[in-house]
C-alpha atoms as a PDB file:
ATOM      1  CA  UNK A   1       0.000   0.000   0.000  1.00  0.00           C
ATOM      2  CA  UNK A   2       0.909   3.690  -0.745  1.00  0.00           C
ATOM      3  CA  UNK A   3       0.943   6.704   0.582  1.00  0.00           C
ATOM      4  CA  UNK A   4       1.096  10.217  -1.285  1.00  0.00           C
ATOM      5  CA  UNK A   5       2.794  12.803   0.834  1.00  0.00           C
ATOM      6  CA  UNK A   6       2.002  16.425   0.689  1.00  0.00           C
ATOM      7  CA  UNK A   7       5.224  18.271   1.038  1.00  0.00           C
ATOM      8  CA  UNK A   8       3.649  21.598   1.997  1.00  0.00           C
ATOM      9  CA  UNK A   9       0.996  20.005   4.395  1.00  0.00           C
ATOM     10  CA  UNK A  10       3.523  17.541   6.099  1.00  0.00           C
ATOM     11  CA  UNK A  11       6.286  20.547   6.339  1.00  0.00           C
ATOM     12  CA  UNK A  12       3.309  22.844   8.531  1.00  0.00           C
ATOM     13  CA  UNK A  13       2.401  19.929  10.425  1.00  0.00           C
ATOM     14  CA  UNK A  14       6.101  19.231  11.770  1.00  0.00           C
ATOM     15  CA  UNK A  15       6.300  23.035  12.203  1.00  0.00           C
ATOM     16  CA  UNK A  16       2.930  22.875  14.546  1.00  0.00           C
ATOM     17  CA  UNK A  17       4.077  19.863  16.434  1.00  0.00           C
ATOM     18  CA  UNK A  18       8.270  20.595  17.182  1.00  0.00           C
ATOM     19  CA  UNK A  19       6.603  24.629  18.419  1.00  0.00           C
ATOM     20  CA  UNK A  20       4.143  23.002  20.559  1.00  0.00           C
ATOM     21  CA  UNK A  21       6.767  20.513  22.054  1.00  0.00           C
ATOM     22  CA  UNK A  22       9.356  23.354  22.378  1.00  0.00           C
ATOM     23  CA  UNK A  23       6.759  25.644  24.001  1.00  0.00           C
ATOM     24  CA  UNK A  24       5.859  23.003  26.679  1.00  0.00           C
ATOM     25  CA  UNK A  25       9.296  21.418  27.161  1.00  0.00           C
ATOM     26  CA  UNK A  26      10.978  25.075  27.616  1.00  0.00           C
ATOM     27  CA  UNK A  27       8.211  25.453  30.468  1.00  0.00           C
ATOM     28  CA  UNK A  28       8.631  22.028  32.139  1.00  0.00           C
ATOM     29  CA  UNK A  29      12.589  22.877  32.287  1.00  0.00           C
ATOM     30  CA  UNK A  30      11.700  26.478  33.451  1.00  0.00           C
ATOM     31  CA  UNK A  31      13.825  28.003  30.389  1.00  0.00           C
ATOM     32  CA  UNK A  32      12.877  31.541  29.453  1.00  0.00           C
ATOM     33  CA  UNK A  33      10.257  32.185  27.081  1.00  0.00           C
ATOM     34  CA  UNK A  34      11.523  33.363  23.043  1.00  0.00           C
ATOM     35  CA  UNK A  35       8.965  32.948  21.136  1.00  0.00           C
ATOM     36  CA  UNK A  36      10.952  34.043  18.184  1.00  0.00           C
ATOM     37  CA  UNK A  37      13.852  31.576  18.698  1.00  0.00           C
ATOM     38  CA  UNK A  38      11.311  28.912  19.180  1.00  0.00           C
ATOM     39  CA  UNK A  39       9.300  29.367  16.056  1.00  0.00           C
ATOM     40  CA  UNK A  40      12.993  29.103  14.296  1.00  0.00           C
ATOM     41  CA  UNK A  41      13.893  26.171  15.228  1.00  0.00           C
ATOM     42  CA  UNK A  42      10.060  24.580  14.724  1.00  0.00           C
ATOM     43  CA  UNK A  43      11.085  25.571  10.880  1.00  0.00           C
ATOM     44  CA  UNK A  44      13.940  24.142  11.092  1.00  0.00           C
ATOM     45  CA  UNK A  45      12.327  21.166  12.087  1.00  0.00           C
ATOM     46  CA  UNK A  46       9.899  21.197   9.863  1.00  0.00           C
ATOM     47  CA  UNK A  47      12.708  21.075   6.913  1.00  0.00           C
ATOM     48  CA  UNK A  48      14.773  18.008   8.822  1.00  0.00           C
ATOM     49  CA  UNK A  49      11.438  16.257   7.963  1.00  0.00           C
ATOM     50  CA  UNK A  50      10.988  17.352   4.718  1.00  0.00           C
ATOM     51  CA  UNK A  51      14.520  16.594   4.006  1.00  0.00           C
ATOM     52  CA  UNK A  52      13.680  13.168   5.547  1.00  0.00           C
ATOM     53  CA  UNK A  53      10.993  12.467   2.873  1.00  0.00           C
ATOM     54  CA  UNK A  54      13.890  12.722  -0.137  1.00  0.00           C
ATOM     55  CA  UNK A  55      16.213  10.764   1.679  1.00  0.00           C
ATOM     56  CA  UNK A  56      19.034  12.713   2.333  1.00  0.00           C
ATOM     57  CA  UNK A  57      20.771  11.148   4.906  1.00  0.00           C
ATOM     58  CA  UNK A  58      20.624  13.645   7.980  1.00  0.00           C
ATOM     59  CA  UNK A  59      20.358  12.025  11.324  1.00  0.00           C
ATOM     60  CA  UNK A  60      17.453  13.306  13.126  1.00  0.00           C
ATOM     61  CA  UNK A  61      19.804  13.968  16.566  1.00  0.00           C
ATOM     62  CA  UNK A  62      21.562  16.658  14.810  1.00  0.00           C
ATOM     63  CA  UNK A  63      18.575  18.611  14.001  1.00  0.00           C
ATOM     64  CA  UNK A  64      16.864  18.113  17.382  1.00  0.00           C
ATOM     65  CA  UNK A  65      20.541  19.740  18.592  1.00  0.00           C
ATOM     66  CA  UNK A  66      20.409  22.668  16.661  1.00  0.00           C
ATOM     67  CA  UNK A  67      16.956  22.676  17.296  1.00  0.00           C
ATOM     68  CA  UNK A  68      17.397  22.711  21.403  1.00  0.00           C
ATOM     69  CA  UNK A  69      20.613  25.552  20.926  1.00  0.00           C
ATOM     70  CA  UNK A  70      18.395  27.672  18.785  1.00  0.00           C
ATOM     71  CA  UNK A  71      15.142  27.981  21.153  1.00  0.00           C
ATOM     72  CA  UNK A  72      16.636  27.972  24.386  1.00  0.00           C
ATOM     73  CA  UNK A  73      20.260  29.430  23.890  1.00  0.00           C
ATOM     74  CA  UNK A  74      23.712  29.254  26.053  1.00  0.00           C
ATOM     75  CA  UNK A  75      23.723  26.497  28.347  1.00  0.00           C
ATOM     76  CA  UNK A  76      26.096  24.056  29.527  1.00  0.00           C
ATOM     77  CA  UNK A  77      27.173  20.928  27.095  1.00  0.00           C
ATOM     78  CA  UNK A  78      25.726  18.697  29.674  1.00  0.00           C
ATOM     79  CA  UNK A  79      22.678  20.512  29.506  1.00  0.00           C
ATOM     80  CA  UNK A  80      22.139  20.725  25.864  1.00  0.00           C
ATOM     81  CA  UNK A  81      22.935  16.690  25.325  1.00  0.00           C
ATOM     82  CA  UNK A  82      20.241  16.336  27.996  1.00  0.00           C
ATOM     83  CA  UNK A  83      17.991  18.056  26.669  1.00  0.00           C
ATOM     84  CA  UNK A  84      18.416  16.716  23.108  1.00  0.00           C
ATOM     85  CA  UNK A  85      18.101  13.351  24.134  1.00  0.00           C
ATOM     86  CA  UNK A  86      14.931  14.156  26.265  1.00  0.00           C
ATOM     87  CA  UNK A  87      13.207  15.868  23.013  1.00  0.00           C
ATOM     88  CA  UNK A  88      14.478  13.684  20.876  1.00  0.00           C
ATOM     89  CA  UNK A  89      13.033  10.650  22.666  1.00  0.00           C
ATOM     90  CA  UNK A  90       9.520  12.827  23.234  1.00  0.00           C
ATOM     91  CA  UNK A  91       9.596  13.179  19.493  1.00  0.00           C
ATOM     92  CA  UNK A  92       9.798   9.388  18.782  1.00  0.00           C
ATOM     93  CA  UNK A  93       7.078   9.189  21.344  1.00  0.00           C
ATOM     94  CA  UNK A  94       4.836  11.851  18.941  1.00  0.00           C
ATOM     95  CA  UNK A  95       5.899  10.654  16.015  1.00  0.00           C
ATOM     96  CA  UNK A  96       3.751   7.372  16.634  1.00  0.00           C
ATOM     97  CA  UNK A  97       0.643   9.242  17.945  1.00  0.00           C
ATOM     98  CA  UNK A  98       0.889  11.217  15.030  1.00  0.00           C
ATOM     99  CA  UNK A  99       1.587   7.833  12.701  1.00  0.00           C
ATOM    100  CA  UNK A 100      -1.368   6.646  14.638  1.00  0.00           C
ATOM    101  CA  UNK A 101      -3.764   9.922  12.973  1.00  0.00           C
ATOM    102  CA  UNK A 102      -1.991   9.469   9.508  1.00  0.00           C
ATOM    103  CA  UNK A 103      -3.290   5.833   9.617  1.00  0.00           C
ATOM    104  CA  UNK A 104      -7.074   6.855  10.832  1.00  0.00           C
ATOM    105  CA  UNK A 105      -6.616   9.757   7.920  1.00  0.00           C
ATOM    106  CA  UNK A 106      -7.302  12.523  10.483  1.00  0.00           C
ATOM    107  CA  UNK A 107      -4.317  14.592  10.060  1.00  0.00           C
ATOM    108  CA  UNK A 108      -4.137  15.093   6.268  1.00  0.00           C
ATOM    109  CA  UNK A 109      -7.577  15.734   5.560  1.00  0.00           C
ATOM    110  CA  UNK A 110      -7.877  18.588   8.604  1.00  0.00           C
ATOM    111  CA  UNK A 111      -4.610  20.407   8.291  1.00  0.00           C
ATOM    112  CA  UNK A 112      -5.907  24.262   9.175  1.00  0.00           C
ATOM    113  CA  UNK A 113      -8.079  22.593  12.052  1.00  0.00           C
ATOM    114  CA  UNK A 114      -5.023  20.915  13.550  1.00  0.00           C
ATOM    115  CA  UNK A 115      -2.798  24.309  13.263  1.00  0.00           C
ATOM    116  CA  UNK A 116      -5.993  26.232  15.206  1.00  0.00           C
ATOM    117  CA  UNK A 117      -5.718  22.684  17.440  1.00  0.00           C
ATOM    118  CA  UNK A 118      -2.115  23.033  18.425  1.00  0.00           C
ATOM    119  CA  UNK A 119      -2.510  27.035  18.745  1.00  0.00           C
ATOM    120  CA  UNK A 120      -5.215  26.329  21.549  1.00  0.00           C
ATOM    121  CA  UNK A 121      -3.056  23.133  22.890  1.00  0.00           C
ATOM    122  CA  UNK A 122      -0.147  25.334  23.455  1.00  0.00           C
ATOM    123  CA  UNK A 123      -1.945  28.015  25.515  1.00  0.00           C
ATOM    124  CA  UNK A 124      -3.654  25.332  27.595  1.00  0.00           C
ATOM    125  CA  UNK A 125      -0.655  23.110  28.278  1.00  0.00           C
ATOM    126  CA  UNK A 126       1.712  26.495  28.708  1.00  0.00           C
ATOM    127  CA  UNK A 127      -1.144  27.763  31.581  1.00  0.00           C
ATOM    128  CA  UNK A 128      -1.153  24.324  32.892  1.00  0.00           C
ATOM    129  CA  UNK A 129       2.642  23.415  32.832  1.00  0.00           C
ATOM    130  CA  UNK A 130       3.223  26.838  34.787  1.00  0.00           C
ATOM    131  CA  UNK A 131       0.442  26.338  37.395  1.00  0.00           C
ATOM    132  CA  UNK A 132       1.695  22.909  37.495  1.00  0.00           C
ATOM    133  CA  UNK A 133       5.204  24.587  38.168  1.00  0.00           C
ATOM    134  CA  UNK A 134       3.568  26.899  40.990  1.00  0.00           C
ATOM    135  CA  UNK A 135       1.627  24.346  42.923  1.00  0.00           C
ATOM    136  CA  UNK A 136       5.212  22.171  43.096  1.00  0.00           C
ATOM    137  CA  UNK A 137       6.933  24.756  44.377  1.00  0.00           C
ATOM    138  CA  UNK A 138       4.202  25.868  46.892  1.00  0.00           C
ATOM    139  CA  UNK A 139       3.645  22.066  48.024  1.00  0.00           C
ATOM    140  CA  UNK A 140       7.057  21.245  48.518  1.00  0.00           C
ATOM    141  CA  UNK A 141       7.736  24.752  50.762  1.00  0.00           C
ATOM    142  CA  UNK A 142       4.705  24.282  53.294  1.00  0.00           C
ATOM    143  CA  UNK A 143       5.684  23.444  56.868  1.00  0.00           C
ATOM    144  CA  UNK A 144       3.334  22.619  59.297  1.00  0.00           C
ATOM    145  CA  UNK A 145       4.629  25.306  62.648  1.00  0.00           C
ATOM    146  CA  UNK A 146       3.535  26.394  65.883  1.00  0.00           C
ATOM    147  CA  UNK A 147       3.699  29.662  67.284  1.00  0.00           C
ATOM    148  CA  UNK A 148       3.413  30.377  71.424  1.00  0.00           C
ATOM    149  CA  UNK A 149       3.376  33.361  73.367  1.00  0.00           C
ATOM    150  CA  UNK A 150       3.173  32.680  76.995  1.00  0.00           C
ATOM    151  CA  UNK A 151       0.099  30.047  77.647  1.00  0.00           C
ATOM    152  CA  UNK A 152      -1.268  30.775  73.984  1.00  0.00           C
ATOM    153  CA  UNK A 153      -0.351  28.396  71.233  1.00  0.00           C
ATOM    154  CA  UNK A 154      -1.505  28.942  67.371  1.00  0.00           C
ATOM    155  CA  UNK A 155      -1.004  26.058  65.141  1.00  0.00           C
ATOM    156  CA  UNK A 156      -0.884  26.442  61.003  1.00  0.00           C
ATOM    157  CA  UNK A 157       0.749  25.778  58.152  1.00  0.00           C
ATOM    158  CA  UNK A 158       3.585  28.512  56.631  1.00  0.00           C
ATOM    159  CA  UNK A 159       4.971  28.547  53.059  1.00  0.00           C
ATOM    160  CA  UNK A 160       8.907  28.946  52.749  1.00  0.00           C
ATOM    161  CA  UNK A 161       9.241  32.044  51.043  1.00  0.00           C
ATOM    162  CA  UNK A 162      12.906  32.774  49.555  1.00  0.00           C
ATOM    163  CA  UNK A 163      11.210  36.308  48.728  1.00  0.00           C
ATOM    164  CA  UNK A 164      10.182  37.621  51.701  1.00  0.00           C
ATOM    165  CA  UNK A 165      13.200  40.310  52.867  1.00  0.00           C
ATOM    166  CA  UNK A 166      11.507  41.690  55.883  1.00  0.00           C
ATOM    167  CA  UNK A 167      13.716  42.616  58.439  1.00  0.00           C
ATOM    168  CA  UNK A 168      13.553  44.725  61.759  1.00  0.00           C
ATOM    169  CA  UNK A 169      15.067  47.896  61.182  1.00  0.00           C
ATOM    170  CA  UNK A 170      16.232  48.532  64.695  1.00  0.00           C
ATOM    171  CA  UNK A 171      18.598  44.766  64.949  1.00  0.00           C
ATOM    172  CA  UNK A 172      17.597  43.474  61.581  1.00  0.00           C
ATOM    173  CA  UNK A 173      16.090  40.373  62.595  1.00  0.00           C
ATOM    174  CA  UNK A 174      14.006  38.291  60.429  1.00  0.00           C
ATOM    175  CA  UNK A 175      10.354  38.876  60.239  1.00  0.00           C
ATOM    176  CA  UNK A 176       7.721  36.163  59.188  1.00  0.00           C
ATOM    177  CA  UNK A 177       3.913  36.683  58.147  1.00  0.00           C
ATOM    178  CA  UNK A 178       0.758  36.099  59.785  1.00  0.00           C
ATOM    179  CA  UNK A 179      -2.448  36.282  58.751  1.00  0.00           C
ATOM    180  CA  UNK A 180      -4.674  38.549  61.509  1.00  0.00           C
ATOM    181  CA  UNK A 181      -7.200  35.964  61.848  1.00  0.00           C
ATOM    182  CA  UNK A 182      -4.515  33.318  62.977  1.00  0.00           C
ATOM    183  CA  UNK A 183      -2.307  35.802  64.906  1.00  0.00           C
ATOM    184  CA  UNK A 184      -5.525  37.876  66.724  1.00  0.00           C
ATOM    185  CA  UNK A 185      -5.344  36.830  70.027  1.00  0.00           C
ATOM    186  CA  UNK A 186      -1.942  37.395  70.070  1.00  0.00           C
ATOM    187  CA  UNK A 187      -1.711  40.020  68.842  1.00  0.00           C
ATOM    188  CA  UNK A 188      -4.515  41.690  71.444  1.00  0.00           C
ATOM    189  CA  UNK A 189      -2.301  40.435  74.363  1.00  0.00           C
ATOM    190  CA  UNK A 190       0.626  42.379  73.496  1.00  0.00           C
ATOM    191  CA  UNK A 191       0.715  45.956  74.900  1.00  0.00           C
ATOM    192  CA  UNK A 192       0.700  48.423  72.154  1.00  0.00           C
ATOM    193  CA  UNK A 193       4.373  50.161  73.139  1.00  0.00           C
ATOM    194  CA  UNK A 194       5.537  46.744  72.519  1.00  0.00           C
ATOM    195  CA  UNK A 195       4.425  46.466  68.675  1.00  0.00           C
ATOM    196  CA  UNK A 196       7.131  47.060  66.198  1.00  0.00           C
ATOM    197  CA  UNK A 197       6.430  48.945  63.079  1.00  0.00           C
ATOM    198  CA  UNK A 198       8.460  47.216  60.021  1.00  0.00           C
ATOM    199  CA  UNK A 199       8.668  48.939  56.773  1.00  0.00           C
ATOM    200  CA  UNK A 200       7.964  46.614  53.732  1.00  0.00           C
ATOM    201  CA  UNK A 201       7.539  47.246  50.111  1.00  0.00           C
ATOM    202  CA  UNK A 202       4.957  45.374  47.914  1.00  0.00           C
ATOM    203  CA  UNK A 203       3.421  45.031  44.454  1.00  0.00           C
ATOM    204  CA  UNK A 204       0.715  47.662  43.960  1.00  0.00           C
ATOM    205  CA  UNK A 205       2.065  49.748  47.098  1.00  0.00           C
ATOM    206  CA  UNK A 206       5.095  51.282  46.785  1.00  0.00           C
ATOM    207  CA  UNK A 207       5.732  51.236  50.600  1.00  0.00           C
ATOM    208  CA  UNK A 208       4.333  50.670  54.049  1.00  0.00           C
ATOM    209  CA  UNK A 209       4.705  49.564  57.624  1.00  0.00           C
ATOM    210  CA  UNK A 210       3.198  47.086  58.688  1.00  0.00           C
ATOM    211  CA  UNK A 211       2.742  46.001  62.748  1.00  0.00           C
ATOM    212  CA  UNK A 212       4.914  42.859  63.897  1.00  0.00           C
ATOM    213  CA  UNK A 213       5.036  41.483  67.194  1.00  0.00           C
ATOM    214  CA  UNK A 214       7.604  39.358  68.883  1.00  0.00           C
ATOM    215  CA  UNK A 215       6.619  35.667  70.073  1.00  0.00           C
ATOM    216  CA  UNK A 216       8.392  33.279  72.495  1.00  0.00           C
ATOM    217  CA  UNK A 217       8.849  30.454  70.410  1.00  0.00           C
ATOM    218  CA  UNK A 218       8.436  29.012  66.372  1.00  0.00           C
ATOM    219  CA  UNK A 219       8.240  25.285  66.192  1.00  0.00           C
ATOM    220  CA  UNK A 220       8.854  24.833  62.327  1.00  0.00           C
ATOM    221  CA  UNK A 221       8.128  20.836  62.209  1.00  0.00           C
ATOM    222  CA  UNK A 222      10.332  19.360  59.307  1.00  0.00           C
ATOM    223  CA  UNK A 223       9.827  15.464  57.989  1.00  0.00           C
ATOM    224  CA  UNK A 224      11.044  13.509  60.852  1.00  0.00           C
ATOM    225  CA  UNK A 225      12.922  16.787  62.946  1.00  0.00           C
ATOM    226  CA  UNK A 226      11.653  20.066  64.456  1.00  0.00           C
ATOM    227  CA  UNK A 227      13.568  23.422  64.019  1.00  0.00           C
ATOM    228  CA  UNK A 228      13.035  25.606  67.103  1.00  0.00           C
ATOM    229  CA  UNK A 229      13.482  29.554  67.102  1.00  0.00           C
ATOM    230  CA  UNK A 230      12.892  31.462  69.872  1.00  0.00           C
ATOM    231  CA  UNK A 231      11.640  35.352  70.087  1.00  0.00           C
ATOM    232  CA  UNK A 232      10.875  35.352  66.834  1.00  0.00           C
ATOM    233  CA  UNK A 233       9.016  38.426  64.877  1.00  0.00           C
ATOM    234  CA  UNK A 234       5.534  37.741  63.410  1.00  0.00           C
ATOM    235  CA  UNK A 235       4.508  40.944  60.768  1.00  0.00           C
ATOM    236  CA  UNK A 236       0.491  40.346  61.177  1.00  0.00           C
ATOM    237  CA  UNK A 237      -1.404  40.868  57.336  1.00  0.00           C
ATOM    238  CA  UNK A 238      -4.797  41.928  57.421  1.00  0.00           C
ATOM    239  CA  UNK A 239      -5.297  40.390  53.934  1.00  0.00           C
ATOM    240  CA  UNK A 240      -5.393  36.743  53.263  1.00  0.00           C
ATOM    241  CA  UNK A 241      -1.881  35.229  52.355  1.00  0.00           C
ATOM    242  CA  UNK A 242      -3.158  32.315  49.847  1.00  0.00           C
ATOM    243  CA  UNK A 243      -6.032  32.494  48.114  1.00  0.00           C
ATOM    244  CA  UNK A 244      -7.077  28.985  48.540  1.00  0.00           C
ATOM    245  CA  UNK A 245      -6.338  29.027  51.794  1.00  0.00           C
ATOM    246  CA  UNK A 246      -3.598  26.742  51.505  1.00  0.00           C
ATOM    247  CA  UNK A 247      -1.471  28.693  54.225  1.00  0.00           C
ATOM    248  CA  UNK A 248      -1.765  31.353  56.806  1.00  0.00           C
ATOM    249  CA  UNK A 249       2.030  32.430  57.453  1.00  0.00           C
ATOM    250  CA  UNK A 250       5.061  33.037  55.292  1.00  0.00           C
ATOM    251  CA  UNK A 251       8.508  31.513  56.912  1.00  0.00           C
ATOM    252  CA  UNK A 252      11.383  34.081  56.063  1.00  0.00           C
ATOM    253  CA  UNK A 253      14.416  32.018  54.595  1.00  0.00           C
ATOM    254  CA  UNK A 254      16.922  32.849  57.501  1.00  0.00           C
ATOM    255  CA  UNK A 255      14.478  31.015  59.848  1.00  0.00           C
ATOM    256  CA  UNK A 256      15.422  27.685  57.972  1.00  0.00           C
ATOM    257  CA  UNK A 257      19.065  28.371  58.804  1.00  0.00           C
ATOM    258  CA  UNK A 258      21.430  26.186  61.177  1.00  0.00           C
END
């Protein structure tokens, strides 16, 4: 049995597919978006598998290299042969899906549906890949603490937070975040001499102060070991920390520290 190739239809479709795998594998490997570079070196995928179709004896590794240099630039030689072999095995692994809708004769006969297809597939997996990204990060930086102040104890869960730079001004100790409706009895029992005023700086406000008081101890539990800190500063937010509700305080990074 035959099969009659249309150069022009076959050379778009390789161009759709490498950009969509680019797109998504540049996202997964949290490599910096050029949609320029990337749209480059679909083409020049697209004419490896043109050239593919006359024969001429190119091997398919050295165009998923030049491929990988083009889109995502400098990197380390380690980094690029990784990454070549990763694509390059992901586009064996597409190749026979794609085989697959030659057979059914789905992808010939649809060509300008399947470039509108992979247009709306790359949005979706490139908004999925990065909230993917987000939740990892988020998940794998929660810490289940406790906070006490005298008899009081408040319980919760706190994200790690490489970001957060508050500091006192006075000895420049590290400040955490509370949320008000976690830290409120607290927060009442302190006498109001005894609240420290940190300045902070935040999107949408250029800057502000924000009340902080200090608490006896932070039990930061970690796997199978606790860290302890004691007096410890706790900035209390009037506004909700996560959305979802997934935390109420914000660790600062020297906390984690030995």
């Amino acid at each position: 049995m035959g099969y009659v190739v249309y150069i022009d239809i076959y050379f778009l479709l390789n161009i759709c597919i490498d950009y969509l795998l680019l797109r998504v594998f540049g996202i997964l490997l949290k490599k910096k978006k050029c949609r320029c570079r990337q749209i480059f070196a679909s083409f020049l995928g697209g004419i490896g598998a043109v050239l593919k179709v006359f024969k001429i004896p190119i091997p398919s590794i050295l165009i998923i290299l030049l491929m990988i240099i083009i889109a995502f630039g400098r990197m380390k030689k380690t980094q690029i042969i990784k990454m070549t072999v990763y694509f390059y095995i992901l586009n064996i692994m597409v190749g026979g899906c794609i085989f697959f809708l030659q057979e059914q004769g789905i992808v010939m006969k649809h060509i300008w549906q399947l470039v509108v297809f992979v247009f709306v597939l790359t949005l979706c997996l490139e908004k999925g890949a990065d909230s993917f990204l987000v939740q990892t990060r988020i998940l794998k930086n929660l810490y289940s603490i406790d906070l006490k102040l005298g008899e009081l104890k408040v319980t919760g869960i706190a994200l790690l937070d490489t970001g957060n730079c508050l500091y006192d001004p006075f000895f420049h100790r590290p400040v955490m975040i509370g949320e008000y409706r976690e830290m409120e009895k607290m927060y009442e029992m302190v006498e109001e001499e005894k609240i420290i005023w940190i300045p902070y700086h935040s999107l949408g406000k250029e800057h502000g102060l924000i009340p902080a008081i200090k608490v006896d101890e932070l039990i930061i539990h970690q796997d199978k070991e606790t860290i302890l800190r004691e007096n410890v500063l706790v900035a209390v937010a009037r506004e909700t920390l996560s959305v979802k509700g997934k935390y109420q305080f914000i660790l600062h990074g020297d906390h984690m520290k030995a």
